[in-house]
Protein backbone atom coordinates (compact mmCIF):
# COMPACT_ATOMS: atom_id res chain seq x y z
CA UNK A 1 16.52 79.25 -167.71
CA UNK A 2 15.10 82.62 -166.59
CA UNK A 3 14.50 81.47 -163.22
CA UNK A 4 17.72 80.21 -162.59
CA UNK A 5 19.43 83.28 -164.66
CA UNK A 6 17.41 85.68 -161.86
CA UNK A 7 18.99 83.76 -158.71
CA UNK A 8 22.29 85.54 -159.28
CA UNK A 9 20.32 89.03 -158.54
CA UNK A 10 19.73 90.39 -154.99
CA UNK A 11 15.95 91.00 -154.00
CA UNK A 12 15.87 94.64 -154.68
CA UNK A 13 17.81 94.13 -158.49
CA UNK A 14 14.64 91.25 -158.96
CA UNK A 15 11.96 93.29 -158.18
CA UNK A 16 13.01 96.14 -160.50
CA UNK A 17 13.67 93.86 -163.48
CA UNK A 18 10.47 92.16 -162.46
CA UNK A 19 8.24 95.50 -161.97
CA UNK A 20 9.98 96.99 -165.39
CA UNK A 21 10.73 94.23 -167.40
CA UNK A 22 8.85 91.03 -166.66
CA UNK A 23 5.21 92.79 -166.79
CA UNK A 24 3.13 94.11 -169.68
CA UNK A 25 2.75 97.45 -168.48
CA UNK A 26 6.26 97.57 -166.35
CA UNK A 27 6.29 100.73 -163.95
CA UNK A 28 8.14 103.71 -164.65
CA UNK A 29 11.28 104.47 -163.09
CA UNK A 30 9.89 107.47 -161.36
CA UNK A 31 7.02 105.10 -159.90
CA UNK A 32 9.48 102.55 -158.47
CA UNK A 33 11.67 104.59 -157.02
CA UNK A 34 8.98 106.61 -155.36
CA UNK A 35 7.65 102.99 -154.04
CA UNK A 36 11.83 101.97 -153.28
CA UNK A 37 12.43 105.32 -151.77
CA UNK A 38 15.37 106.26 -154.01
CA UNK A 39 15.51 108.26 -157.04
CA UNK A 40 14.80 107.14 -160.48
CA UNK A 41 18.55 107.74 -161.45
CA UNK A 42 19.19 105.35 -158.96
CA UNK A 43 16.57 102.79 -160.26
CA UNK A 44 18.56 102.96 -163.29
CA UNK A 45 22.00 102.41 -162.35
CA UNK A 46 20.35 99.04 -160.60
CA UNK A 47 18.70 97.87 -163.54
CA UNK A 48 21.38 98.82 -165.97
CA UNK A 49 23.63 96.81 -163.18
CA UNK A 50 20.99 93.47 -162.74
CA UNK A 51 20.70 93.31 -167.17
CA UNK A 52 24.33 93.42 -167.04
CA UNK A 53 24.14 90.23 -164.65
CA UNK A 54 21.68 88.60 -166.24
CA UNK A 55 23.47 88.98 -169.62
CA UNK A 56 26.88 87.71 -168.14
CA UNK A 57 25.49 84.37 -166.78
CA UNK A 58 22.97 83.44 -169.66
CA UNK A 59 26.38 84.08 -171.86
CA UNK A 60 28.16 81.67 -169.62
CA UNK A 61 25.09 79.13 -169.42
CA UNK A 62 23.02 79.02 -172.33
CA UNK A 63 25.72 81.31 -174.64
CA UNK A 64 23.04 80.14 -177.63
CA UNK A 65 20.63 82.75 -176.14
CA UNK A 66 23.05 85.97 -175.75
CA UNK A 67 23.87 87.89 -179.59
């Protein structure tokens, strides 16, 4: 259900909630947007944006999984 749940992202939205959330020791949001090339504000406002995806169609697909 993950996999399919991390389709509806973009490339750039999966490899921050990859790097940050999908790892042990997930990167900082000053290191990935050093690596990105845009600021860690900005690293934010996409992951904020990609969880809010994420929660929207696992809600819609699996709504068992979403409190």
């Amino acid at each position: 259900w993950l996999a399919s749940a991390l389709r509806v992202l973009n490339e750039r939205e999966r490899r921050i909630i990859a790097e940050r959330r999908l790892q042990d020791d997930g990167m900082t949001l000053e290191a990935l947007g050093s690596s990105l090339g845009i600021s860690k504000e900005r690293v934010r406002q996409i992951e904020s944006r990609a969880l809010d995806k994420l929660r929207d169609v696992l809600s819609r697909r699996h709504p068992a999984l979403v409190s």
